[in-house]
N, C-alpha and C. Protein backbone atom coordinates (compact mmCIF):
# COMPACT_ATOMS: atom_id res chain seq x y z
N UNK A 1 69.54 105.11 115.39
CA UNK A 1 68.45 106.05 115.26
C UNK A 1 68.35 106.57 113.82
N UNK A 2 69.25 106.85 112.85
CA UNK A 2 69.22 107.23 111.94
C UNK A 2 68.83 106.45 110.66
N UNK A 3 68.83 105.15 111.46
CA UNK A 3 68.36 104.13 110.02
C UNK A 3 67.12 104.36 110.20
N UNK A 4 66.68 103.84 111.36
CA UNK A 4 64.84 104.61 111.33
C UNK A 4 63.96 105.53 111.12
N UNK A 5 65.14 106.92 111.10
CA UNK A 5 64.33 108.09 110.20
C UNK A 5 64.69 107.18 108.94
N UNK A 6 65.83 107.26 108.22
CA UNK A 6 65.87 106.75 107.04
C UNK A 6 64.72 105.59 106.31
N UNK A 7 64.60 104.33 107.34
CA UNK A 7 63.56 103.71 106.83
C UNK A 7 62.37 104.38 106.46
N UNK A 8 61.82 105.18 107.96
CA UNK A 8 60.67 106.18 107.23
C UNK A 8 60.22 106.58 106.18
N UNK A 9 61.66 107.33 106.30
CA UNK A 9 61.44 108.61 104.86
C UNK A 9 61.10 107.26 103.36
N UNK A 10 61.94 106.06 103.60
CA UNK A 10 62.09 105.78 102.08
C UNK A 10 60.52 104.65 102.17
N UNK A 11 59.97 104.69 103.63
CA UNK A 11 58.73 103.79 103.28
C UNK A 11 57.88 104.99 102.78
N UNK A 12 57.79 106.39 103.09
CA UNK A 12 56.71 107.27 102.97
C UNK A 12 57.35 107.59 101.42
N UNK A 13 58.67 107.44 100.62
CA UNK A 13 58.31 108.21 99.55
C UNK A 13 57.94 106.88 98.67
N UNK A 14 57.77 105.30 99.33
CA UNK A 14 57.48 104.55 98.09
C UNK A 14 56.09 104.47 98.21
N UNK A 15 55.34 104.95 99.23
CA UNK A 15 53.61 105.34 99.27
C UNK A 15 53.25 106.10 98.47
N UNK A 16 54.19 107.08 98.43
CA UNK A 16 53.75 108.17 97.66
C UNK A 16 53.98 107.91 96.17
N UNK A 17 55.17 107.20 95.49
CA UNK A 17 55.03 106.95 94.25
C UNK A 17 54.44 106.05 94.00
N UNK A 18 53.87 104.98 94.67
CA UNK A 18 52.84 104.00 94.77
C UNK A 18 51.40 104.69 94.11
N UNK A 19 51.08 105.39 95.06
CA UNK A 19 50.02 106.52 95.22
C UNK A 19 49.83 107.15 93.97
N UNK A 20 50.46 107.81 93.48
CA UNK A 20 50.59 108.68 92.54
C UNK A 20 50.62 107.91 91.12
N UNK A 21 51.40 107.04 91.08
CA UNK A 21 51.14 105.88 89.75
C UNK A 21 49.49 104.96 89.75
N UNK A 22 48.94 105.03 90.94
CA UNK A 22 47.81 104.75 91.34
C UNK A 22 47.92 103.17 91.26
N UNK A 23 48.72 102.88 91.89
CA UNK A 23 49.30 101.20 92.52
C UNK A 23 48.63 100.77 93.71
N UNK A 24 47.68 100.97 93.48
CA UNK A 24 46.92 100.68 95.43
C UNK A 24 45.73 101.63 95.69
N UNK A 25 44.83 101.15 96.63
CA UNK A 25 44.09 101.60 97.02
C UNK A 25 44.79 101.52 98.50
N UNK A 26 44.72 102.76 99.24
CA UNK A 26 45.16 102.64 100.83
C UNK A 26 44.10 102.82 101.45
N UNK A 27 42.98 102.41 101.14
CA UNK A 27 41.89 103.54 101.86
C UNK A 27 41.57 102.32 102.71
N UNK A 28 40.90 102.26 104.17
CA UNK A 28 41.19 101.00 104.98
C UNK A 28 39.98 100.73 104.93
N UNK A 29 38.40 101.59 104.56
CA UNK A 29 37.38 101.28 104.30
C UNK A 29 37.33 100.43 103.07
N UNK A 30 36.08 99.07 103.02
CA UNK A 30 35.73 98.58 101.81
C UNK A 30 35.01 99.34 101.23
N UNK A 31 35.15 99.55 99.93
CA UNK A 31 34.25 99.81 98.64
C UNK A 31 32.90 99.38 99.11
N UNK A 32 31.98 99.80 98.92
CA UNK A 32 30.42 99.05 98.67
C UNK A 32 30.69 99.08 97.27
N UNK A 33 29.44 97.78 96.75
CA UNK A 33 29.03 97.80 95.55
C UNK A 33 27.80 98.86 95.40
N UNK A 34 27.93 98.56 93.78
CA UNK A 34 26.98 99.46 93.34
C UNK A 34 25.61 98.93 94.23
N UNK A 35 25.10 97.43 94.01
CA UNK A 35 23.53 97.34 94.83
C UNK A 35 23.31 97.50 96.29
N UNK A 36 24.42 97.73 96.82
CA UNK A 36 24.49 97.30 98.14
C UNK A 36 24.20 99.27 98.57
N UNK A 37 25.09 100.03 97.66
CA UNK A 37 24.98 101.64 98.24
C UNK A 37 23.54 102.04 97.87
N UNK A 38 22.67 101.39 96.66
CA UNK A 38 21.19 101.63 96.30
C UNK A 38 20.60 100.94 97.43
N UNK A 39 21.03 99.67 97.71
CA UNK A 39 20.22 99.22 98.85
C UNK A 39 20.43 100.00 100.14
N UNK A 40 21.33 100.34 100.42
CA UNK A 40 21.24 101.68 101.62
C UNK A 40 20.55 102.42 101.54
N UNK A 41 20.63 103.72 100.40
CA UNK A 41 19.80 104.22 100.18
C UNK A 41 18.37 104.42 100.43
N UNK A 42 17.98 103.49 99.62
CA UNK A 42 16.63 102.99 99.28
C UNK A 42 15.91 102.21 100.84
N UNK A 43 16.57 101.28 101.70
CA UNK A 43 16.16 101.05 102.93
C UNK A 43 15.97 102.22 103.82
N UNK A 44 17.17 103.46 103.95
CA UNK A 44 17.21 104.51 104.85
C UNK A 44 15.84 104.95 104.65
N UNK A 45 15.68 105.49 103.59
CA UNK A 45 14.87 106.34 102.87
C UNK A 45 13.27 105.97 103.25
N UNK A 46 13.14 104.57 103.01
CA UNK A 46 11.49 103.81 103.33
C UNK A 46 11.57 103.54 104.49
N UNK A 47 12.57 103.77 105.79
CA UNK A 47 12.17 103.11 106.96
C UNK A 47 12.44 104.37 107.78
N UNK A 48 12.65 105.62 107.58
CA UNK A 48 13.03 106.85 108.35
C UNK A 48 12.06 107.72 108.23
N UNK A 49 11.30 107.83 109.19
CA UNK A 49 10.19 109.24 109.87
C UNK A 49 10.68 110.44 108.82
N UNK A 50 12.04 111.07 109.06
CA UNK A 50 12.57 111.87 108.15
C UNK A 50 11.86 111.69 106.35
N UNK A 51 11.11 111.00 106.42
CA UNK A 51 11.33 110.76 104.94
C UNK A 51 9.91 110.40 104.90
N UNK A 52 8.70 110.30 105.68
CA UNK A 52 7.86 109.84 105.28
C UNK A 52 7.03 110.15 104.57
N UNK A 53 6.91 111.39 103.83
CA UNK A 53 6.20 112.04 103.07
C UNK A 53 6.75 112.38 101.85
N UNK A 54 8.13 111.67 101.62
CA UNK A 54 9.14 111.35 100.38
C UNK A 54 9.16 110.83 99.49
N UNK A 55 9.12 110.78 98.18
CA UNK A 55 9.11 109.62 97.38
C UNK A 55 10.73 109.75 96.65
N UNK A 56 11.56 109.39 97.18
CA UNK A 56 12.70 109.33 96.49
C UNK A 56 13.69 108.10 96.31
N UNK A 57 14.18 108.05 94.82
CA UNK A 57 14.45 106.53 94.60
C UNK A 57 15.99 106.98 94.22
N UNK A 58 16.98 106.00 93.87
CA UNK A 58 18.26 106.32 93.73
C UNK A 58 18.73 104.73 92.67
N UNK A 59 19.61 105.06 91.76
CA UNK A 59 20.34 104.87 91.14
C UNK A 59 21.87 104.49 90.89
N UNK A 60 22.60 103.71 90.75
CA UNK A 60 24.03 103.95 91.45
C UNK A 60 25.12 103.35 90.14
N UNK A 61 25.97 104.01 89.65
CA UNK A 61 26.86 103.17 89.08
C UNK A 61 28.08 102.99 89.62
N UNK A 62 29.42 102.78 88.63
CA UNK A 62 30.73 102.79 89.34
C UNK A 62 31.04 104.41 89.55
N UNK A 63 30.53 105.39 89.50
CA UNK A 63 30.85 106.60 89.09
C UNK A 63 29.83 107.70 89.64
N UNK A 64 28.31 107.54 89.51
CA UNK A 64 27.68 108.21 90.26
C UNK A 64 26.25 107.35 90.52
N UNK A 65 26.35 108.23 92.25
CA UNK A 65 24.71 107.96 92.97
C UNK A 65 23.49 109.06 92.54
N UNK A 66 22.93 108.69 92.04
CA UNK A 66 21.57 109.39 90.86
C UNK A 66 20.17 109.88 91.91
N UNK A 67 20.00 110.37 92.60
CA UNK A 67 18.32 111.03 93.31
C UNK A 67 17.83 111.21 92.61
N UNK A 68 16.53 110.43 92.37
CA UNK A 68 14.82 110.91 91.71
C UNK A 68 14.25 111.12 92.84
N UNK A 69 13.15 111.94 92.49
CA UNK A 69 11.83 112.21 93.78
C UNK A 69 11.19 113.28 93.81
N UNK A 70 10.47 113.39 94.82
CA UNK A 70 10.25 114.73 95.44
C UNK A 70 9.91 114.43 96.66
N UNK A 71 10.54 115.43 97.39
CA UNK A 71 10.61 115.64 98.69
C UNK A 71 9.47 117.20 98.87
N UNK A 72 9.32 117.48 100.28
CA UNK A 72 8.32 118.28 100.64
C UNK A 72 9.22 119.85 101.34
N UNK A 73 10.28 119.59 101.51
CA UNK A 73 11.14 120.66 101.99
C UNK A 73 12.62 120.58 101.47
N UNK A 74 13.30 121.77 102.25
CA UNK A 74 15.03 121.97 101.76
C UNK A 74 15.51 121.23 102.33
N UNK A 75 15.03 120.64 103.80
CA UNK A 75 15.74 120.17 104.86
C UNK A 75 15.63 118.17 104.10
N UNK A 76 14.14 118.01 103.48
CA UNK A 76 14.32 116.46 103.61
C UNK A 76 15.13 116.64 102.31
N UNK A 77 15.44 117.41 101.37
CA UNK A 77 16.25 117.53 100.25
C UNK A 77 17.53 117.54 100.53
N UNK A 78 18.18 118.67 101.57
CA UNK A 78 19.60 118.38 101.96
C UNK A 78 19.48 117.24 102.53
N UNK A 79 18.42 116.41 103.30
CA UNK A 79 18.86 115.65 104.36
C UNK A 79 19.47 114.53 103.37
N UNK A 80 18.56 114.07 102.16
CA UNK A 80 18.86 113.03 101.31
C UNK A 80 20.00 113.25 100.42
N UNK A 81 20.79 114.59 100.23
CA UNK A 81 21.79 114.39 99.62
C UNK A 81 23.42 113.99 100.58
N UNK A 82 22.50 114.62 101.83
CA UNK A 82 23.60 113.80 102.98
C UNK A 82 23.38 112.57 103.10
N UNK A 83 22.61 111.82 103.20
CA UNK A 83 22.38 110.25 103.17
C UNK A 83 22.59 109.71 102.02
N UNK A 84 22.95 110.37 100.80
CA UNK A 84 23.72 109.81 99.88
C UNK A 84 25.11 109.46 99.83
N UNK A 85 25.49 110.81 100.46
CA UNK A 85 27.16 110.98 99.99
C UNK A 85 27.41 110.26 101.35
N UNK A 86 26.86 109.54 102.31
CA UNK A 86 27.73 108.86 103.47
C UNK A 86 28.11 107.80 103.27
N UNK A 87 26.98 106.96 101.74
CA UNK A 87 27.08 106.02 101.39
C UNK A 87 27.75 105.84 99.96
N UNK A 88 27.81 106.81 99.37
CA UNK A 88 28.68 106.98 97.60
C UNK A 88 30.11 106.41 97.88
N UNK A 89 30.41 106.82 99.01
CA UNK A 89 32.09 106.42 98.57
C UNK A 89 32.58 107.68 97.90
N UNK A 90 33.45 107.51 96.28
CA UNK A 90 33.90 108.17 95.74
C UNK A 90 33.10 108.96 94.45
N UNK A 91 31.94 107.82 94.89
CA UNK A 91 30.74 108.54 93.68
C UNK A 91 30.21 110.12 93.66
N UNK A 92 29.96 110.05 92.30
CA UNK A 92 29.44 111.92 92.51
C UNK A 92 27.95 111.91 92.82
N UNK A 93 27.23 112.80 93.43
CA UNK A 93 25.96 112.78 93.27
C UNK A 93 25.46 113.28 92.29
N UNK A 94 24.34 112.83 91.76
CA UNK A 94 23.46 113.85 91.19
C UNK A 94 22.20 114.01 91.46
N UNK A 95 21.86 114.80 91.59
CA UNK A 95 20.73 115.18 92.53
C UNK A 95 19.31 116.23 91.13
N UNK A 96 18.63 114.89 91.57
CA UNK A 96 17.35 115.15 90.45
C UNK A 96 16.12 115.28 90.84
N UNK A 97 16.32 115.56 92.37
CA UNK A 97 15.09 115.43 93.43
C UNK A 97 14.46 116.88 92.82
N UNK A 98 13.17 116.93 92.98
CA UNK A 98 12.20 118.33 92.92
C UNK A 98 11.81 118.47 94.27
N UNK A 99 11.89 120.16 95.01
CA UNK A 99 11.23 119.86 96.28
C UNK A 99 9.79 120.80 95.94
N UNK A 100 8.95 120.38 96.53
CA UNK A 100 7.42 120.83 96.83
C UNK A 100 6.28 119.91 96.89
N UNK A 101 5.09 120.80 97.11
CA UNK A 101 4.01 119.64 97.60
C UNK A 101 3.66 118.88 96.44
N UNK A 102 3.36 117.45 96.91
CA UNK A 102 2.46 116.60 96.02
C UNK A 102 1.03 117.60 95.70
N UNK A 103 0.76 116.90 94.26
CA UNK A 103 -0.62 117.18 94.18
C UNK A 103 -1.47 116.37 93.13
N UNK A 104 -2.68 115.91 93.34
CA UNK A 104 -3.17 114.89 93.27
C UNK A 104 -4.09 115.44 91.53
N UNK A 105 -4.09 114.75 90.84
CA UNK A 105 -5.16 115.60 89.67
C UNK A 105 -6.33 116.05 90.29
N UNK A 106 -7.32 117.39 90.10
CA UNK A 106 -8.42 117.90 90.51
C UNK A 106 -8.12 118.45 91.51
N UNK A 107 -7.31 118.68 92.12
CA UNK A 107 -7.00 119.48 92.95
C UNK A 107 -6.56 120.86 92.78
């Protein structure tokens, strides 16, 4: 019994200096690429009721997911910074959306 705590302990502290030297990714999810999290984005966005009165486009590097647009409320504004970050991964957002009404010249 005691070798098996022992194994434990010495598998959890070589995770941890693993970890900490940043020797590994443990995370059991894949990475998306950068086109693939714009292509999320950008599909959610043009095919969701939520959004139909939206014009918002997105951007993505290794580092951050970028919102242009304007949206018509707080709600489709939070809604799109939640439909960002489900798909960023570890990316930061930045959020460049304007919310209020369209308006057309002459109006």
């Amino acid at each position: 019994m005691k070798w098996i705590i022992g194994t434990l302990v010495l598998l959890f502290a070589i995770t941890m200096v693993a970890q900490q030297q940043g020797m590994g990714n443990f995370s059991t999810q894949p990475t998306m690429s950068n086109s693939d999290v714009r292509y999320q984005i950008q599909s959610t966005v043009s095919t969701s009721p939520d959004f139909s009165n939206a014009n918002i486009s997105a951007t993505v590097s290794d580092n951050t997911v970028t919102l242009y647009g304007q949206v018509s409320s707080k709600e489709q504004h939070d809604e799109a910074l939640a439909l960002a970050s489900s798909y960023a991964g570890d990316r930061q957002i930045v959020d460049q959306i304007q919310i209020g009404e369209w308006s057309t010249p002459g109006d």
